[in-house]
C-alpha atoms as a PDB file:
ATOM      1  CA  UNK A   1     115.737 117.971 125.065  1.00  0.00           C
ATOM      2  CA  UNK A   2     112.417 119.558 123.575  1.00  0.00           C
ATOM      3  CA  UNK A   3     108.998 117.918 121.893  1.00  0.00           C
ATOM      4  CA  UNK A   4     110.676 119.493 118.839  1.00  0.00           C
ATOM      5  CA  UNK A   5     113.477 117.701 119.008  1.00  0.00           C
ATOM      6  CA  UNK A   6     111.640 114.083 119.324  1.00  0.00           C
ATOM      7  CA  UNK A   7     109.289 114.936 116.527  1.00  0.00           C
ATOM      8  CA  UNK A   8     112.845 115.504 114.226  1.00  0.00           C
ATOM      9  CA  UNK A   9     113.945 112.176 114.906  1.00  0.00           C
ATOM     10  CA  UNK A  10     110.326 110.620 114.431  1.00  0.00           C
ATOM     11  CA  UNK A  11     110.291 112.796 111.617  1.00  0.00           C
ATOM     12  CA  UNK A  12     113.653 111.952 110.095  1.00  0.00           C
ATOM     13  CA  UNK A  13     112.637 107.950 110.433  1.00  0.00           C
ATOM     14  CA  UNK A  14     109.297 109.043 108.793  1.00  0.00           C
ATOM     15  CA  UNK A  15     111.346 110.211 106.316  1.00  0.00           C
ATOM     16  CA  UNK A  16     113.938 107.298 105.385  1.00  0.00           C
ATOM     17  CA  UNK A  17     110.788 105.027 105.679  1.00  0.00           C
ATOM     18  CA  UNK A  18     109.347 106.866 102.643  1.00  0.00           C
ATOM     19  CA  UNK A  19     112.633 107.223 100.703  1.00  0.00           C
ATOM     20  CA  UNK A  20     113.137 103.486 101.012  1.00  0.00           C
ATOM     21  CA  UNK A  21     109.475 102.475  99.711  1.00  0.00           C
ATOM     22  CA  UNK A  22     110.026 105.186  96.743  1.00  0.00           C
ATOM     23  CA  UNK A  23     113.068 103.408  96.028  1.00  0.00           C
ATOM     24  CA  UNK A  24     111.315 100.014  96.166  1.00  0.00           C
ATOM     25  CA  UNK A  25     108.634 101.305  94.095  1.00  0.00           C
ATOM     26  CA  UNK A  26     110.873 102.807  91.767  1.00  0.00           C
ATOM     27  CA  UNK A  27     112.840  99.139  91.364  1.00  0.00           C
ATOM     28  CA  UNK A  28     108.974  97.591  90.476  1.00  0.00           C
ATOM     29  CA  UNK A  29     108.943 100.057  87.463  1.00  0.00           C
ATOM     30  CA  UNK A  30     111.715  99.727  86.089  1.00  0.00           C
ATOM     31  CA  UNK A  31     111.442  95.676  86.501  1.00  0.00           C
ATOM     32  CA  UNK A  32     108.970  96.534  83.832  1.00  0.00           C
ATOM     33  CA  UNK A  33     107.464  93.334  85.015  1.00  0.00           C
ATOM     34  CA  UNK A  34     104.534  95.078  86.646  1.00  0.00           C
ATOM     35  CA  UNK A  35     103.974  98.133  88.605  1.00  0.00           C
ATOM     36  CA  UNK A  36     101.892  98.306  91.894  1.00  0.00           C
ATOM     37  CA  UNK A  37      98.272  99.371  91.238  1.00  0.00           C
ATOM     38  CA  UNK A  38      98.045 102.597  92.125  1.00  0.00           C
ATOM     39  CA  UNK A  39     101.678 103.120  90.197  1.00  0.00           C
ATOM     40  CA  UNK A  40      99.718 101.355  87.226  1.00  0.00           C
ATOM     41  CA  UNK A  41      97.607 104.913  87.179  1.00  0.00           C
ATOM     42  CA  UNK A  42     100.595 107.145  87.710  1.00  0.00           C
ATOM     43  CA  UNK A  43     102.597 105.399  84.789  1.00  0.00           C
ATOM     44  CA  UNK A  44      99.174 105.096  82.693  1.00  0.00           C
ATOM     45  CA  UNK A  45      98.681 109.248  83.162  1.00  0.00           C
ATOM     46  CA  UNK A  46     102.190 109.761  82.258  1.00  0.00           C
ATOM     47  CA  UNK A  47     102.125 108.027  79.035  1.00  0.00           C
ATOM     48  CA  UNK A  48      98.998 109.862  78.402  1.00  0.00           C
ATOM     49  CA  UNK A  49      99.951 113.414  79.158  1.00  0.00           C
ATOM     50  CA  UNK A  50     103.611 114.228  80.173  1.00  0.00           C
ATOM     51  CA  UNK A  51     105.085 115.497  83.115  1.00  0.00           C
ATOM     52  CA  UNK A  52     106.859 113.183  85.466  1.00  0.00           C
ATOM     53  CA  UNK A  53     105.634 109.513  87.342  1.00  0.00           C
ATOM     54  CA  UNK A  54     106.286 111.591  90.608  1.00  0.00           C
ATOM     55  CA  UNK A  55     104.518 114.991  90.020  1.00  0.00           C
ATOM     56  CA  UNK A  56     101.457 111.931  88.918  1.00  0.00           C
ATOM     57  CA  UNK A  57     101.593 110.807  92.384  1.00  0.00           C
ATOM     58  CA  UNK A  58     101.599 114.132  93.828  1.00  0.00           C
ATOM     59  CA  UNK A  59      98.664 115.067  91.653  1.00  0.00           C
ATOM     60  CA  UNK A  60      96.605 111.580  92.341  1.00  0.00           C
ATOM     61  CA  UNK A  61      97.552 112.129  96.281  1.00  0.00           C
ATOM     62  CA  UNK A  62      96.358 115.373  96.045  1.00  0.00           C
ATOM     63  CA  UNK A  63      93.317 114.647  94.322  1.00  0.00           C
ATOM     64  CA  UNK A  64      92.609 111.767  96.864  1.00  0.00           C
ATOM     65  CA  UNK A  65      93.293 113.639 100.068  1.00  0.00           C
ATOM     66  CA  UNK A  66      90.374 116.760  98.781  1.00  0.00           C
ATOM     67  CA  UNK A  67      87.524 113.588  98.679  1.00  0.00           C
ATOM     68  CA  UNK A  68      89.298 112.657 101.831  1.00  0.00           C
ATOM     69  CA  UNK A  69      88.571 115.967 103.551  1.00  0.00           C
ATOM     70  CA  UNK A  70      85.029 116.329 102.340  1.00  0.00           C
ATOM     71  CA  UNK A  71      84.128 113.272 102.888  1.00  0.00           C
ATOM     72  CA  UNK A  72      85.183 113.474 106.795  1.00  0.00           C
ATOM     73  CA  UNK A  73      84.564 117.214 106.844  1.00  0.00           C
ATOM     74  CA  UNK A  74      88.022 117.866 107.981  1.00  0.00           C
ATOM     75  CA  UNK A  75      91.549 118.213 107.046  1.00  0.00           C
ATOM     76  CA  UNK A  76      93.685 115.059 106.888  1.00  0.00           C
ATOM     77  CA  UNK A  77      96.576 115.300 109.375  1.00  0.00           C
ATOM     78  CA  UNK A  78      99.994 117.010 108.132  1.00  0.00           C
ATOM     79  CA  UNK A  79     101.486 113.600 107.866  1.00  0.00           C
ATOM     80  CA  UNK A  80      99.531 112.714 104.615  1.00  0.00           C
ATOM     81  CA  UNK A  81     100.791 115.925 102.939  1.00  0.00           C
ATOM     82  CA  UNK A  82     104.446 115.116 103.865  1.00  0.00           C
ATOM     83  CA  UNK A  83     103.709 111.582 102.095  1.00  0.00           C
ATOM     84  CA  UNK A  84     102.045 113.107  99.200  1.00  0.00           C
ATOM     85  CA  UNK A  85     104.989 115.295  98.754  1.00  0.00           C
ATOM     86  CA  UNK A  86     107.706 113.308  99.650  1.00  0.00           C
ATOM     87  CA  UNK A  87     107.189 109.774  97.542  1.00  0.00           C
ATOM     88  CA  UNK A  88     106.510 111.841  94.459  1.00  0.00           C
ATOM     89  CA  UNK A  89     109.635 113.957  94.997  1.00  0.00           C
ATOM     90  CA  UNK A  90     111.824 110.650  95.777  1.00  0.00           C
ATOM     91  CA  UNK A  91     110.645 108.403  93.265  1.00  0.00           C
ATOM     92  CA  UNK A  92     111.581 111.248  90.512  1.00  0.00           C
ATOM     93  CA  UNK A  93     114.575 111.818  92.032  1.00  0.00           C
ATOM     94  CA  UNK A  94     115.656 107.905  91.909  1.00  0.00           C
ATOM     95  CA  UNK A  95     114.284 107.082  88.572  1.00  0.00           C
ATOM     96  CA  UNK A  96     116.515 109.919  87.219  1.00  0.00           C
ATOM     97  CA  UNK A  97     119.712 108.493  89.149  1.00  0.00           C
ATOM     98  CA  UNK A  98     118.807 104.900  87.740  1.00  0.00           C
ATOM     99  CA  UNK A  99     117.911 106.404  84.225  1.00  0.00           C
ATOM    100  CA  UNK A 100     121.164 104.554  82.517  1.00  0.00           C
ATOM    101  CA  UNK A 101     120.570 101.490  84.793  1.00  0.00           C
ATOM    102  CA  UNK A 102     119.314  98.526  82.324  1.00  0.00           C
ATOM    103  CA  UNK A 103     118.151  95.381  83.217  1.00  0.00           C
ATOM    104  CA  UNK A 104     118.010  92.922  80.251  1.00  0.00           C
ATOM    105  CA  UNK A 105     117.319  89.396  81.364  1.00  0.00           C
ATOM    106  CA  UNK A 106     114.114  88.513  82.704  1.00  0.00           C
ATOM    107  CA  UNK A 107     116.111  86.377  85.658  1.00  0.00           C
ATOM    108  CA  UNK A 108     117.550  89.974  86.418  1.00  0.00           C
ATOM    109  CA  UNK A 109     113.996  91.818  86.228  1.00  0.00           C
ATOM    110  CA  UNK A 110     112.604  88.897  88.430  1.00  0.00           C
ATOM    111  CA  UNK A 111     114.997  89.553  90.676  1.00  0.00           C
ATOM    112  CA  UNK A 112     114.651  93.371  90.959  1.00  0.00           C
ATOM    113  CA  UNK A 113     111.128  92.614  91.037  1.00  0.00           C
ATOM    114  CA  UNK A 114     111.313  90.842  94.112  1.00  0.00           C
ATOM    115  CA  UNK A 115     113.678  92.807  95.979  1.00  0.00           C
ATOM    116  CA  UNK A 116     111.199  96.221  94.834  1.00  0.00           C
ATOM    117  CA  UNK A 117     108.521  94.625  96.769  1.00  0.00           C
ATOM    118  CA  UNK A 118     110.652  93.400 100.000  1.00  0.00           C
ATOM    119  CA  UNK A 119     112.304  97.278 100.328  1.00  0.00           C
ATOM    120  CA  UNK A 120     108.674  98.473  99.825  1.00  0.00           C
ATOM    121  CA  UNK A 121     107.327  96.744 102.769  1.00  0.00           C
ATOM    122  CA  UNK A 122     110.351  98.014 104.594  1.00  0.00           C
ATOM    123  CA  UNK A 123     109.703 101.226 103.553  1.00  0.00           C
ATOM    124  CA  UNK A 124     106.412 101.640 104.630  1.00  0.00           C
ATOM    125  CA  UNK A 125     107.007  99.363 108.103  1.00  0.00           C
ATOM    126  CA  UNK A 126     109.823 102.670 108.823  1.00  0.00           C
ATOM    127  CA  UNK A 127     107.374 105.250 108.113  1.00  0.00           C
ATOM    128  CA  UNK A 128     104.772 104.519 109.320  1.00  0.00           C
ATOM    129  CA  UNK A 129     106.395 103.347 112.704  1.00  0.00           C
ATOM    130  CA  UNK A 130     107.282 106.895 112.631  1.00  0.00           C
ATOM    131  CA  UNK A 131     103.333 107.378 113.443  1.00  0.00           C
ATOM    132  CA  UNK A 132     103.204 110.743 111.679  1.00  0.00           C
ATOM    133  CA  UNK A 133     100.109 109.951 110.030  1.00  0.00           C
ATOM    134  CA  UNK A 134      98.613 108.086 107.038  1.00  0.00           C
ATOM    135  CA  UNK A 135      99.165 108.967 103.318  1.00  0.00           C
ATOM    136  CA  UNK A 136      96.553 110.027 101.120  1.00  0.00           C
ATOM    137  CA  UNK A 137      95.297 106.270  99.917  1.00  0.00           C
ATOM    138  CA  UNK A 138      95.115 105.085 103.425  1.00  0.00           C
ATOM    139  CA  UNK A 139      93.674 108.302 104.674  1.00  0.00           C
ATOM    140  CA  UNK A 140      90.780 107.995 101.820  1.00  0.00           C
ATOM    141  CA  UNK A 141      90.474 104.554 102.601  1.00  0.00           C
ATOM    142  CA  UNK A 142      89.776 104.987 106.673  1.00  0.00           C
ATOM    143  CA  UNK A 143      87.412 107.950 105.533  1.00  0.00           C
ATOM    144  CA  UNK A 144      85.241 105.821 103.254  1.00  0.00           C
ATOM    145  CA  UNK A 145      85.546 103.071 106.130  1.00  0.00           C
ATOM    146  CA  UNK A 146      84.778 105.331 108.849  1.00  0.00           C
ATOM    147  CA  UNK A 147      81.476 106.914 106.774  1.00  0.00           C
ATOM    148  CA  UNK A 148      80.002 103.835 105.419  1.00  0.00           C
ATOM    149  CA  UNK A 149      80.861 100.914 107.828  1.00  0.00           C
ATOM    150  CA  UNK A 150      82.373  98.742 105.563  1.00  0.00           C
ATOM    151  CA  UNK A 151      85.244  96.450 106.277  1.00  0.00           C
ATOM    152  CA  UNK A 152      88.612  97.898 105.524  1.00  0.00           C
ATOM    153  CA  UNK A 153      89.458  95.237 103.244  1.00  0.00           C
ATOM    154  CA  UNK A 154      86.709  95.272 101.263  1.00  0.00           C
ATOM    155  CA  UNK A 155      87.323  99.284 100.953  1.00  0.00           C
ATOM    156  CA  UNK A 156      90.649  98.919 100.060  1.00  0.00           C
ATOM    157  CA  UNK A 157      90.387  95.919  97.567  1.00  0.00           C
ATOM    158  CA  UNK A 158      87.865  98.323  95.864  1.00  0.00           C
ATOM    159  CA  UNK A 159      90.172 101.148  95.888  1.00  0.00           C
ATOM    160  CA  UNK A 160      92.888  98.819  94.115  1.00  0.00           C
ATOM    161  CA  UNK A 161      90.806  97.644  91.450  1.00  0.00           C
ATOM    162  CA  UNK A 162      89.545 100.456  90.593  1.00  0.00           C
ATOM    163  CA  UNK A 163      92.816 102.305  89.827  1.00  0.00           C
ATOM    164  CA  UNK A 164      94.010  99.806  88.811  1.00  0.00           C
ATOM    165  CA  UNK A 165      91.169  99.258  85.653  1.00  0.00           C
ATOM    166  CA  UNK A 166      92.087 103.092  85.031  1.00  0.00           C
ATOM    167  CA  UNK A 167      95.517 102.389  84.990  1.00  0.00           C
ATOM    168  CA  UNK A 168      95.312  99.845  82.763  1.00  0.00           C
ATOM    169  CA  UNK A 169      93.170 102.169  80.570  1.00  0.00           C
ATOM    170  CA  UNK A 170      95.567 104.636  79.840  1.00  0.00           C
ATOM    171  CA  UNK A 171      98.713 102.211  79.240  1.00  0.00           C
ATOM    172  CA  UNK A 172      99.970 101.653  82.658  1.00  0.00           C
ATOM    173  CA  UNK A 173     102.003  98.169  83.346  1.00  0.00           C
ATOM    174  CA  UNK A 174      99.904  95.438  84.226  1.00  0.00           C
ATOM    175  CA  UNK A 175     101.422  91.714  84.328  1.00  0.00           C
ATOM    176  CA  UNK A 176     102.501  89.458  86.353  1.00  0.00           C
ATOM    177  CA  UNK A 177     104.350  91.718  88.872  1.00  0.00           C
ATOM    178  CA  UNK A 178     101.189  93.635  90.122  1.00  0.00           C
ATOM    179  CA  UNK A 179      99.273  90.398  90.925  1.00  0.00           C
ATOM    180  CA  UNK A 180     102.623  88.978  92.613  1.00  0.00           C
ATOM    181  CA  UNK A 181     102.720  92.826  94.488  1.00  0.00           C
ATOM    182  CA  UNK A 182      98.941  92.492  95.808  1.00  0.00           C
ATOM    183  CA  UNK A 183      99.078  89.013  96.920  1.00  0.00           C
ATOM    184  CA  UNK A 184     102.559  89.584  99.013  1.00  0.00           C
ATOM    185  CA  UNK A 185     102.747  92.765  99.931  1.00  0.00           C
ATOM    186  CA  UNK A 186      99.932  92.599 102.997  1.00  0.00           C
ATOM    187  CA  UNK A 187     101.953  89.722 104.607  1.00  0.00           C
ATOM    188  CA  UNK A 188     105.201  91.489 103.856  1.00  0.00           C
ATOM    189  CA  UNK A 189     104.326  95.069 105.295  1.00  0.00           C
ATOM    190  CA  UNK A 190     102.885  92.591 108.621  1.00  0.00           C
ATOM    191  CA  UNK A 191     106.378  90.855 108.651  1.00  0.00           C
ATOM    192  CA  UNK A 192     108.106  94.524 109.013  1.00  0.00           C
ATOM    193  CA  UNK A 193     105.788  96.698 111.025  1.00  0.00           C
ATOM    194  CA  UNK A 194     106.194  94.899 114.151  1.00  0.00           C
ATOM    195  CA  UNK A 195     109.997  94.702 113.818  1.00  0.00           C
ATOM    196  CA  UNK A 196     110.772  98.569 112.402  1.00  0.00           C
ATOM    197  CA  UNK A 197     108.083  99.911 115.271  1.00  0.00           C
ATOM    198  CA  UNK A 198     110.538  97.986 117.903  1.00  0.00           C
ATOM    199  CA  UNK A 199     113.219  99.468 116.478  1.00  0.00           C
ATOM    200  CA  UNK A 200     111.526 102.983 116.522  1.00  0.00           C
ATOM    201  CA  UNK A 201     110.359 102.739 119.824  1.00  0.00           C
ATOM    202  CA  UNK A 202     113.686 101.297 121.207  1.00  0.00           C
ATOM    203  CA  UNK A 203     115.512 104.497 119.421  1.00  0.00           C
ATOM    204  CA  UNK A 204     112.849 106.632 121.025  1.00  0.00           C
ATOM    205  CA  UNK A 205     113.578 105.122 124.590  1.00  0.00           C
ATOM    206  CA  UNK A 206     117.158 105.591 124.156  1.00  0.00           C
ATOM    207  CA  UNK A 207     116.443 109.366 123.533  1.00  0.00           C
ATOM    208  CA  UNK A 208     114.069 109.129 126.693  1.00  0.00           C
ATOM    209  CA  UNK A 209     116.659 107.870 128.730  1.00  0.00           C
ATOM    210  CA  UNK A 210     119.304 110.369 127.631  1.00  0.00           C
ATOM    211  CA  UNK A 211     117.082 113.199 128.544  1.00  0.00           C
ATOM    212  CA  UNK A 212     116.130 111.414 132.171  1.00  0.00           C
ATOM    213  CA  UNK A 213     120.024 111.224 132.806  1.00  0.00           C
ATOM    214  CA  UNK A 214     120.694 114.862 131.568  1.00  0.00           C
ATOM    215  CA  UNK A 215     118.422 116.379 133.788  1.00  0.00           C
ATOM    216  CA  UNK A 216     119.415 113.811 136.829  1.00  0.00           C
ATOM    217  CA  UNK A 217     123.227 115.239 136.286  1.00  0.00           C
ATOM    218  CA  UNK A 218     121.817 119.002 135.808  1.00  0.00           C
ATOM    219  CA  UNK A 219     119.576 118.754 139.305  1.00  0.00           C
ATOM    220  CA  UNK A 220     122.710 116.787 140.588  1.00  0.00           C
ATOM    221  CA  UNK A 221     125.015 119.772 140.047  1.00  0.00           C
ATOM    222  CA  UNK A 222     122.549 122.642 141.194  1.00  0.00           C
END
């Protein structure tokens, strides 16, 4: 078995892990109970000039990931352009499949809330198990880190307020949902990691293995 052929399974988990956190983010939107800050800004710039919440997060990614790179001086690895790409392209295509999908009650919405925020943190505990590299927000967030010296929280908290202000500013969803979303989803994401980067790496060894007993029974038979 070749590298290439390890990097398509780390890359195919990479990509479930992404699918699943569009789809959670996706649920948080149309909960219409609050989205997640930086979703606050993609919603808020689609009320305010068209297109699509996706191609928003594409644009915003791409945006983020230029002050990334001259910040840092360098290119952000290819794993934050497959993120960029790939949650704006899945979170259009679910929000179309689950355009006739209503939720009326708020019991149901609370509900749909909570279970957005839980496949979220699975979502992002798959990909980024997948170690392929950080998305744009993160990547910005460890360049800012890594030029300043300040403490990754305090970066990030920064990062999520401010969005989330200009969010706000241009119409996005702000309630009750977002400060729920901020206040969980750290301890949720550091519930999952552990447990999807076990599963990853026992997948990975299993693949290991296989190849160690392949080329055993190919030596054997020479």
């Amino acid at each position: 078995m070749s590298n290439y052929y390890y990097l398509g399974v780390r890359f195919l988990i990479f990509c479930i892990g992404l699918l699943i956190m569009a789809f959670g983010l996706d649920l948080l939107i149309i909960a219409n109970l609050g989205a997640t800050p930086w979703d606050v800004l993609h919603v808020g710039l689609f009320t305010q000039f068209g297109l699509t919440i996706g191609s928003w997060s594409i644009i915003v990614g791409f945006f983020v990931l230029g002050i990334s790179a001259f910040i840092m001086k360098k290119f952000p690895k290819l794993g934050a352009y497959l993120n960029m790409l790939l949650v704006g392209i899945f979170m259009d295509m679910i929000l179309k499949l689950l355009t006739h999908v209503t939720f009326d009650t708020l019991l149901e919405r609370i509900v749909l809330l909570i279970i957005g925020i839980i496949i979220n943190a699975i979502g992002m505990g798959i990909y980024i198990s997948a170690q392929l590299g950080a998305g744009p927000r993160d990547s910005f967030m460890l360049a800012v880190t890594s030029k300043t010296g300040w403490k990754v929280s305090h970066v990030r908290r920064g990062m999520e307020v401010l969005v989330l202000i200009i969010g706000w500013l241009c119409g996005g969803p702000v309630f009750v949902g977002t400060i729920i979303f901020c206040i969980t989803i750290g301890t949720l994401v550091g519930l999952s990691l552990p447990l999807c980067q076990k599963l990853t790496d026992f997948i990975m060894e299993k693949i290991e293995k296989k190849k160690r007993n392949t080329e055993i029974n190919r030596g054997a038979s020479v």
